[in-house]
Structures are given as C-alpha cells and as structure tokens.
PDB file of N, CA and C in Angstrom:
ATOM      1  N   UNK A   1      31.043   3.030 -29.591  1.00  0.00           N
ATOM      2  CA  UNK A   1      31.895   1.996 -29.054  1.00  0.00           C
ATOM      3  C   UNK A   1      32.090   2.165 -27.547  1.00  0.00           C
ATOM      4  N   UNK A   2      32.206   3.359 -27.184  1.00  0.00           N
ATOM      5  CA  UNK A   2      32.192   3.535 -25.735  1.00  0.00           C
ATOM      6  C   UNK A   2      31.297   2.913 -24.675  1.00  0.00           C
ATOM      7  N   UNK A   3      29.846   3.714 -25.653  1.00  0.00           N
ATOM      8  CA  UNK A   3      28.650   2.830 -24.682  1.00  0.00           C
ATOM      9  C   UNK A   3      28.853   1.207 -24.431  1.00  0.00           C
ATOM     10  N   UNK A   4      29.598   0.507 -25.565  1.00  0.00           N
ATOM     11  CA  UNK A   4      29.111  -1.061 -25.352  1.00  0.00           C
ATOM     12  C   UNK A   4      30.243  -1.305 -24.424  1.00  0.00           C
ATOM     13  N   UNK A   5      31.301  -0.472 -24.513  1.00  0.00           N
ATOM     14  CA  UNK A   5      32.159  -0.725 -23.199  1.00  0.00           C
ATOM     15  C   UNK A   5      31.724  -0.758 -21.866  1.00  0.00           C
ATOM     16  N   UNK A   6      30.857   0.347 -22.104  1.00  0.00           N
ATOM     17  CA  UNK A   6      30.297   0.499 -20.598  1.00  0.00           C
ATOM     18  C   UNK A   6      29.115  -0.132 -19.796  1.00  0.00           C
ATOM     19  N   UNK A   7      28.641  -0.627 -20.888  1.00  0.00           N
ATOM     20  CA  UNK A   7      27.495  -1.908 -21.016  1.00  0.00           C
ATOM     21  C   UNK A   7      28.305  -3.040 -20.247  1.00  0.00           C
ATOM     22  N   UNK A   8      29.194  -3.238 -20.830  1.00  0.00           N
ATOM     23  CA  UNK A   8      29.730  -3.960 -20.707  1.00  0.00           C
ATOM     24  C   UNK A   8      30.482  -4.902 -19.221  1.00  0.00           C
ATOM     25  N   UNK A   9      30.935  -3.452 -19.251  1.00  0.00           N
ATOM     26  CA  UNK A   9      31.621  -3.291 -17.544  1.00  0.00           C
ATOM     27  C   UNK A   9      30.337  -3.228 -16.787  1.00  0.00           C
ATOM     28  N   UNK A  10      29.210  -2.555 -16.853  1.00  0.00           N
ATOM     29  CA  UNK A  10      28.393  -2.914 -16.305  1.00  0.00           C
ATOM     30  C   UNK A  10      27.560  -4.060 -16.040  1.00  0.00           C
ATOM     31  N   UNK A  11      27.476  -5.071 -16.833  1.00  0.00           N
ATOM     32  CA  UNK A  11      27.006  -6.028 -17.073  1.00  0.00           C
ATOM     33  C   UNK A  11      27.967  -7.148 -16.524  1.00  0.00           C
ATOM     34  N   UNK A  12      29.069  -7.181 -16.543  1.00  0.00           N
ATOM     35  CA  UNK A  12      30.074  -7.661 -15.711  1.00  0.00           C
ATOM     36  C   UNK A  12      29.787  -7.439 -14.159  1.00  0.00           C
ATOM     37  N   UNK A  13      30.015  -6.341 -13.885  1.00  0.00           N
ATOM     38  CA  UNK A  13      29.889  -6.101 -12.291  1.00  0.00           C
ATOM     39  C   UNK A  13      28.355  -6.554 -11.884  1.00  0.00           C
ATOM     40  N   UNK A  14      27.236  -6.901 -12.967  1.00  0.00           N
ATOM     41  CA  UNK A  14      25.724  -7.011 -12.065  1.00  0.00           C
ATOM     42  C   UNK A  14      25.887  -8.896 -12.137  1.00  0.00           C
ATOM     43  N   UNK A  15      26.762  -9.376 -12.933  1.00  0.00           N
ATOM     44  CA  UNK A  15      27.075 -10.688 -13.187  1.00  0.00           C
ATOM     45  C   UNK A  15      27.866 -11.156 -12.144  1.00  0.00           C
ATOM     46  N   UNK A  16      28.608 -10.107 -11.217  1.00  0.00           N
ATOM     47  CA  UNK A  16      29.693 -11.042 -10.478  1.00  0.00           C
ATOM     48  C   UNK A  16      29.226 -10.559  -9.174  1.00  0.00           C
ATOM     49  N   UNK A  17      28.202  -9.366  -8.938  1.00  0.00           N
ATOM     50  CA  UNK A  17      27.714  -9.092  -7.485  1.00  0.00           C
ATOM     51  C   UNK A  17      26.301  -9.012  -7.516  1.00  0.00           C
ATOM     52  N   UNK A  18      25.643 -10.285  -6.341  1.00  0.00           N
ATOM     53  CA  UNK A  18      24.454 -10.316  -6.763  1.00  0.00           C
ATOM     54  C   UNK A  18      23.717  -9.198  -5.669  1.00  0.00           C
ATOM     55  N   UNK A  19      24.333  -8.738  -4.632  1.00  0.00           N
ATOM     56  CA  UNK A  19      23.816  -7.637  -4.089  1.00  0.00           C
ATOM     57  C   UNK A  19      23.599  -6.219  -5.167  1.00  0.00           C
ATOM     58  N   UNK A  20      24.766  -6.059  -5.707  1.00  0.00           N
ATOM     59  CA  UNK A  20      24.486  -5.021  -6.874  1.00  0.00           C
ATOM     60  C   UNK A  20      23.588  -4.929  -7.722  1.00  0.00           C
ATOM     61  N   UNK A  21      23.416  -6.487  -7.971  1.00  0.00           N
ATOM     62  CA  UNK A  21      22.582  -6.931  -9.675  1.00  0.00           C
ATOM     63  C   UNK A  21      20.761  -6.734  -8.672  1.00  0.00           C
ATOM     64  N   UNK A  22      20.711  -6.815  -7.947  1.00  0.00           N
ATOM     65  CA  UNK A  22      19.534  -6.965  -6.955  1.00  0.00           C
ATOM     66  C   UNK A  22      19.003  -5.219  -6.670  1.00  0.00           C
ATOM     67  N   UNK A  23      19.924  -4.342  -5.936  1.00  0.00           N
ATOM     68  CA  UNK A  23      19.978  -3.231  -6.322  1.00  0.00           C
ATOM     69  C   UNK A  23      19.283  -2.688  -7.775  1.00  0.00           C
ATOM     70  N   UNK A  24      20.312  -2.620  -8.928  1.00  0.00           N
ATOM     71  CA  UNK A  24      19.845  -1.787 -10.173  1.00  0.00           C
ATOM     72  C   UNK A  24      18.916  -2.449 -10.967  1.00  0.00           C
ATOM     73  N   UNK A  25      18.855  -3.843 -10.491  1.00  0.00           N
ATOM     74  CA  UNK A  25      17.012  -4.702 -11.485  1.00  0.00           C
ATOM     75  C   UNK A  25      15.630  -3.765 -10.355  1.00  0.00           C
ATOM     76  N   UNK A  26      16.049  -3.514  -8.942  1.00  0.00           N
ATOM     77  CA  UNK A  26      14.915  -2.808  -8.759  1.00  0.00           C
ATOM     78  C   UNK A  26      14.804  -1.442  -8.342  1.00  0.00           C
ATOM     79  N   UNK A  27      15.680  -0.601  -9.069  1.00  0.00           N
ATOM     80  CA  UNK A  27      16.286   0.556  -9.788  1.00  0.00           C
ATOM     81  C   UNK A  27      15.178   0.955 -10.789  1.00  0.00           C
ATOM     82  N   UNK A  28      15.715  -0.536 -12.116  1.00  0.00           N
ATOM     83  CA  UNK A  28      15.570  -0.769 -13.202  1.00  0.00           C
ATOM     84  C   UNK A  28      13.452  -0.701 -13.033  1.00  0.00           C
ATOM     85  N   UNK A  29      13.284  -1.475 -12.503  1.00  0.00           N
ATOM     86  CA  UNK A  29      11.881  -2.103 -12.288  1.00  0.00           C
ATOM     87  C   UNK A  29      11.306  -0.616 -11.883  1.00  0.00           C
ATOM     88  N   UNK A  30      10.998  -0.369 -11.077  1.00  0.00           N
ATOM     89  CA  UNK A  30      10.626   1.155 -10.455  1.00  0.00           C
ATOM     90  C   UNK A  30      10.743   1.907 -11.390  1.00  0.00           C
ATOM     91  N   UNK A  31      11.969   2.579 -12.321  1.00  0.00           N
ATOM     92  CA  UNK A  31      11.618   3.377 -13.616  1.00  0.00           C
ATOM     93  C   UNK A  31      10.706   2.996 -14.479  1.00  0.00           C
ATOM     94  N   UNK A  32      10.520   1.771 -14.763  1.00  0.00           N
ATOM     95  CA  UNK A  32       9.985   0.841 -15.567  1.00  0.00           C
ATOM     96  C   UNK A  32       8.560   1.474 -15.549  1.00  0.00           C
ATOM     97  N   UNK A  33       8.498   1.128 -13.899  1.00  0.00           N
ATOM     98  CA  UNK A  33       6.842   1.237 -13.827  1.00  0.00           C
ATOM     99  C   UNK A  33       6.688   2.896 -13.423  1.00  0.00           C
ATOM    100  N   UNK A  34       7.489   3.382 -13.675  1.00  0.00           N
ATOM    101  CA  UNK A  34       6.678   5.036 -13.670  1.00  0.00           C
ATOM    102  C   UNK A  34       6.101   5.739 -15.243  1.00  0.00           C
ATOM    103  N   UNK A  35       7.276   4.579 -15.896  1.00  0.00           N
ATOM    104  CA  UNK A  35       6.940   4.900 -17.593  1.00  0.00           C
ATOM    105  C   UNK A  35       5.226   4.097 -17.985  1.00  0.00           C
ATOM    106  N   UNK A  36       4.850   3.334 -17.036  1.00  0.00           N
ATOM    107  CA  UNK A  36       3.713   3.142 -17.309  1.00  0.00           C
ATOM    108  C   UNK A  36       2.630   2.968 -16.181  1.00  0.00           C
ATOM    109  N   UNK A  37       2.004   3.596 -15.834  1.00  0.00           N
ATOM    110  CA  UNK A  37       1.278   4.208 -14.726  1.00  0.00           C
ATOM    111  C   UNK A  37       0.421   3.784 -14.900  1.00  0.00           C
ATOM    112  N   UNK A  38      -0.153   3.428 -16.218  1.00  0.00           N
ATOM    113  CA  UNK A  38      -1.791   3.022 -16.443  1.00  0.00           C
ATOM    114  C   UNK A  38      -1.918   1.904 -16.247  1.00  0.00           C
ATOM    115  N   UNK A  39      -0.996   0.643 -15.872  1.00  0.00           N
ATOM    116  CA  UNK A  39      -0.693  -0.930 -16.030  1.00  0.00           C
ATOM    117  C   UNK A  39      -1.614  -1.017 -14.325  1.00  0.00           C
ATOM    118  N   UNK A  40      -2.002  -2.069 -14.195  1.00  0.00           N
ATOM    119  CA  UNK A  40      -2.255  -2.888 -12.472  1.00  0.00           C
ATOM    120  C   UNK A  40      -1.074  -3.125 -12.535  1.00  0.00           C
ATOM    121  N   UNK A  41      -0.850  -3.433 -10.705  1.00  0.00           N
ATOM    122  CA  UNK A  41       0.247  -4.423 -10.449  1.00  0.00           C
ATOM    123  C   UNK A  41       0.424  -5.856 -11.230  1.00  0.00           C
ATOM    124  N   UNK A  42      -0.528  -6.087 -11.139  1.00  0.00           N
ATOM    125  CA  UNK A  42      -0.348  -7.600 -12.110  1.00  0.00           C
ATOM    126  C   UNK A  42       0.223  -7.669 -13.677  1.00  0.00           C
ATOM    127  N   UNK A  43      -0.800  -6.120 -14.285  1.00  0.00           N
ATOM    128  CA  UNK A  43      -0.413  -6.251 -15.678  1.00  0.00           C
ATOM    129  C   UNK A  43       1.162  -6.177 -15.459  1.00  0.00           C
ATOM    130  N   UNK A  44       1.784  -5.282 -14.841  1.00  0.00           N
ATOM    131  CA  UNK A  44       3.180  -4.664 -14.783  1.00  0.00           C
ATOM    132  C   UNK A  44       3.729  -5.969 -14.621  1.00  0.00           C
ATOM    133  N   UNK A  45       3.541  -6.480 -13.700  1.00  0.00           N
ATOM    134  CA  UNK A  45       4.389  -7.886 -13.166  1.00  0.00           C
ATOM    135  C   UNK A  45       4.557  -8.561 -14.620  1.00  0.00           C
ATOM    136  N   UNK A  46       3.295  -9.311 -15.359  1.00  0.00           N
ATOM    137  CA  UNK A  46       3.379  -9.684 -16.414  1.00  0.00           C
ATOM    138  C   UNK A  46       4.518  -8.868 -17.790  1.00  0.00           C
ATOM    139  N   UNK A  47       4.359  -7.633 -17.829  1.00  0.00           N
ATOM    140  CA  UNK A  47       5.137  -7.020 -18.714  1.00  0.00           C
ATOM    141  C   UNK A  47       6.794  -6.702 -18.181  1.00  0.00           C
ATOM    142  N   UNK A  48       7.049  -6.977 -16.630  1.00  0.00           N
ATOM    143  CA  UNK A  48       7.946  -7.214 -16.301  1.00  0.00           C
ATOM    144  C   UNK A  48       8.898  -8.300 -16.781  1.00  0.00           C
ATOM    145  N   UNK A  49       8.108  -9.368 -16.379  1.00  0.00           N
ATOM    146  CA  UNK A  49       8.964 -10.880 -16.528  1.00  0.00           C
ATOM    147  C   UNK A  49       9.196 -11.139 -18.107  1.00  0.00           C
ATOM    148  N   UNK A  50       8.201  -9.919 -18.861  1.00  0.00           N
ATOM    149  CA  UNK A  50       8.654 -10.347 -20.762  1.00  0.00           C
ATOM    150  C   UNK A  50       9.881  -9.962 -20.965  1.00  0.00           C
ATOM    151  N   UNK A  51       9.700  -8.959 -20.271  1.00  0.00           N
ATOM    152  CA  UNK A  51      11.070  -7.705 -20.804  1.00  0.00           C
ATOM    153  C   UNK A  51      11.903  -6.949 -20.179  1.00  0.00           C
ATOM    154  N   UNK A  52      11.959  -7.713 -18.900  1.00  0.00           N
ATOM    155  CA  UNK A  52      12.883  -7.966 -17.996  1.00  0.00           C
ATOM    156  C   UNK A  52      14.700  -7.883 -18.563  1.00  0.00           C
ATOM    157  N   UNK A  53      14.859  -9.139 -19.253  1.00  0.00           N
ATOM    158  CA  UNK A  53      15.836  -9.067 -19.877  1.00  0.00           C
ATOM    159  C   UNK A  53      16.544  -8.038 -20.790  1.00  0.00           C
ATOM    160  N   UNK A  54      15.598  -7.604 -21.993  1.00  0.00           N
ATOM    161  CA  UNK A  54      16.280  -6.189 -22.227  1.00  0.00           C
ATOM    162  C   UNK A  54      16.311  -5.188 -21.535  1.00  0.00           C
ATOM    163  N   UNK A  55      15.490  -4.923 -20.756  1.00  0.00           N
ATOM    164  CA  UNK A  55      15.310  -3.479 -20.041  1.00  0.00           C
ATOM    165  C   UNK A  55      16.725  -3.713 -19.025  1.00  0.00           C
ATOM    166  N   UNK A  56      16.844  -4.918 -18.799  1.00  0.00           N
ATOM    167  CA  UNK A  56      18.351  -4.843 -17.507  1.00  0.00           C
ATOM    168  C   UNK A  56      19.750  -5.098 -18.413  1.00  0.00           C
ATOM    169  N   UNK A  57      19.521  -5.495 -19.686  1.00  0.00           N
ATOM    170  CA  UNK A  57      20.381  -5.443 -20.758  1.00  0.00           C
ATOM    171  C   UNK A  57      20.891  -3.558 -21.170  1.00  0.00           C
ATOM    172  N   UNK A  58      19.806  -3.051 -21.937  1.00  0.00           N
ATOM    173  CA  UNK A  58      19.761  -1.887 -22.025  1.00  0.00           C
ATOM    174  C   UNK A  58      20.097  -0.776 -20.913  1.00  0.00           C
ATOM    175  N   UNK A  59      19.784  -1.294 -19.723  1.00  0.00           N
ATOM    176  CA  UNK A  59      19.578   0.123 -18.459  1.00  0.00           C
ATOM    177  C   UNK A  59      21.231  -0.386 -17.817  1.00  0.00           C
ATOM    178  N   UNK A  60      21.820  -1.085 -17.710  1.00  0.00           N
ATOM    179  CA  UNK A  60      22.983  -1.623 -17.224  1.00  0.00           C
ATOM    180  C   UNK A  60      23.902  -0.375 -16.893  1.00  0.00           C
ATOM    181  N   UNK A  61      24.424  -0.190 -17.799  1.00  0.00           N
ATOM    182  CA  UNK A  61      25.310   1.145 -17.337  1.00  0.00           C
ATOM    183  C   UNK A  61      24.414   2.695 -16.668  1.00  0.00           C
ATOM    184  N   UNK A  62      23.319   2.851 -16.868  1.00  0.00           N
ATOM    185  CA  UNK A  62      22.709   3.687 -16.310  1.00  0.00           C
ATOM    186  C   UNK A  62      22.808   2.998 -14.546  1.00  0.00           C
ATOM    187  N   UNK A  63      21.844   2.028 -14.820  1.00  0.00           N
ATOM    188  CA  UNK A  63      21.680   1.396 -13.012  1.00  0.00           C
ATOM    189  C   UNK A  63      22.823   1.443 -12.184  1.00  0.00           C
ATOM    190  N   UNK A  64      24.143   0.954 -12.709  1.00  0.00           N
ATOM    191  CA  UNK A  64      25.676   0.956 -11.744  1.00  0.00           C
ATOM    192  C   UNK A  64      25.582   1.977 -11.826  1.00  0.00           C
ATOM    193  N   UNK A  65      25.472   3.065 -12.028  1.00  0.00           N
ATOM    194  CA  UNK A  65      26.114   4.537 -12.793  1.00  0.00           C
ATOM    195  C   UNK A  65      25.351   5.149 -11.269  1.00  0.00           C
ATOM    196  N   UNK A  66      23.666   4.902 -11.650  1.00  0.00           N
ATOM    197  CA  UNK A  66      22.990   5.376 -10.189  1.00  0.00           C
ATOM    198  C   UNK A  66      23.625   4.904  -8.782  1.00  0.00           C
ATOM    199  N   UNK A  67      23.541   3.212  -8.550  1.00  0.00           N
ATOM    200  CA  UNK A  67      23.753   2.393  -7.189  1.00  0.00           C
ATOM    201  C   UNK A  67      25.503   3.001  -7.003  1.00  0.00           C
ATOM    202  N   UNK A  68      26.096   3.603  -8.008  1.00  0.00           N
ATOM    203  CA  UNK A  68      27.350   4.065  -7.150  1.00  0.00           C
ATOM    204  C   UNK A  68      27.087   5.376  -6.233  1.00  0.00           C
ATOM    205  N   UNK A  69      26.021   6.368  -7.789  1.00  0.00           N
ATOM    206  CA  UNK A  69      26.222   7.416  -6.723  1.00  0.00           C
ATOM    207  C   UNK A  69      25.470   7.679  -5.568  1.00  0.00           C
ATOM    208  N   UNK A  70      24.274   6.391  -5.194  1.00  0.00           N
ATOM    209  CA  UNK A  70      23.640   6.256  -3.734  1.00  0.00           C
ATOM    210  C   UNK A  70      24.459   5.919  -2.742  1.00  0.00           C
ATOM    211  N   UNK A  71      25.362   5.130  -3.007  1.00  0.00           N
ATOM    212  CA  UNK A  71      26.360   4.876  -2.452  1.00  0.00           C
ATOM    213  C   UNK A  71      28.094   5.509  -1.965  1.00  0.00           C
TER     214      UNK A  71
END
C-alpha cells in the first residue's frame, strides 16, 4: 500500500510539473535503453513510444526519488 502511495504522489508531481515530468521520462528513457543495448536507435525509439506509458507509470516514484536527489 505504501508503494501505490508513492506512485502516486509521484505521478501527481510529474502531472502538475512539466519541467519535472521532462526530467524523469528522460531519466526513465536512458535506463530503459541501457537495459537493452542490442536495440538501434530506431528499434529503441520504436519500443520506446509502445511502452513508454508503463515504464513512466511503473518508474514514477523511482524517477522523483532520483531528480530530487540531483537536485
């Protein structure tokens, strides 16, 4: 229950600041593509824009969690 809190609050704050939400999607994107190394730029782009949505669904409280402590 905690986590979806924090999902939550996170998902809130990338919803109401689009400098933030801009930040941890290319946070988000960059981990993305280290988990798959073997992709082209293009394939990645393509497997980006599928699953885009969960991966910034899922990574939400991780990404604020990071862009605070760069900040």
């Amino acid at each position: 229950m905690e986590r979806d809190n924090m999902m939550h609050g996170a998902r809130t704050a990338l919803n109401q600041n689009s400098d933030t939400r801009e930040w941890c999607e290319n946070y988000l994107k960059a981990k993305e593509k280290e988990n798959h190394p073997e992709m082209s730029d293009e394939e990645f782009q393509k497997h980006w824009r599928y699953h885009r949505p969960e991966i910034m669904h899922a990574g939400a409280a991780e990404a604020v969690q990071a862009y605070k402590n760069a900040k």
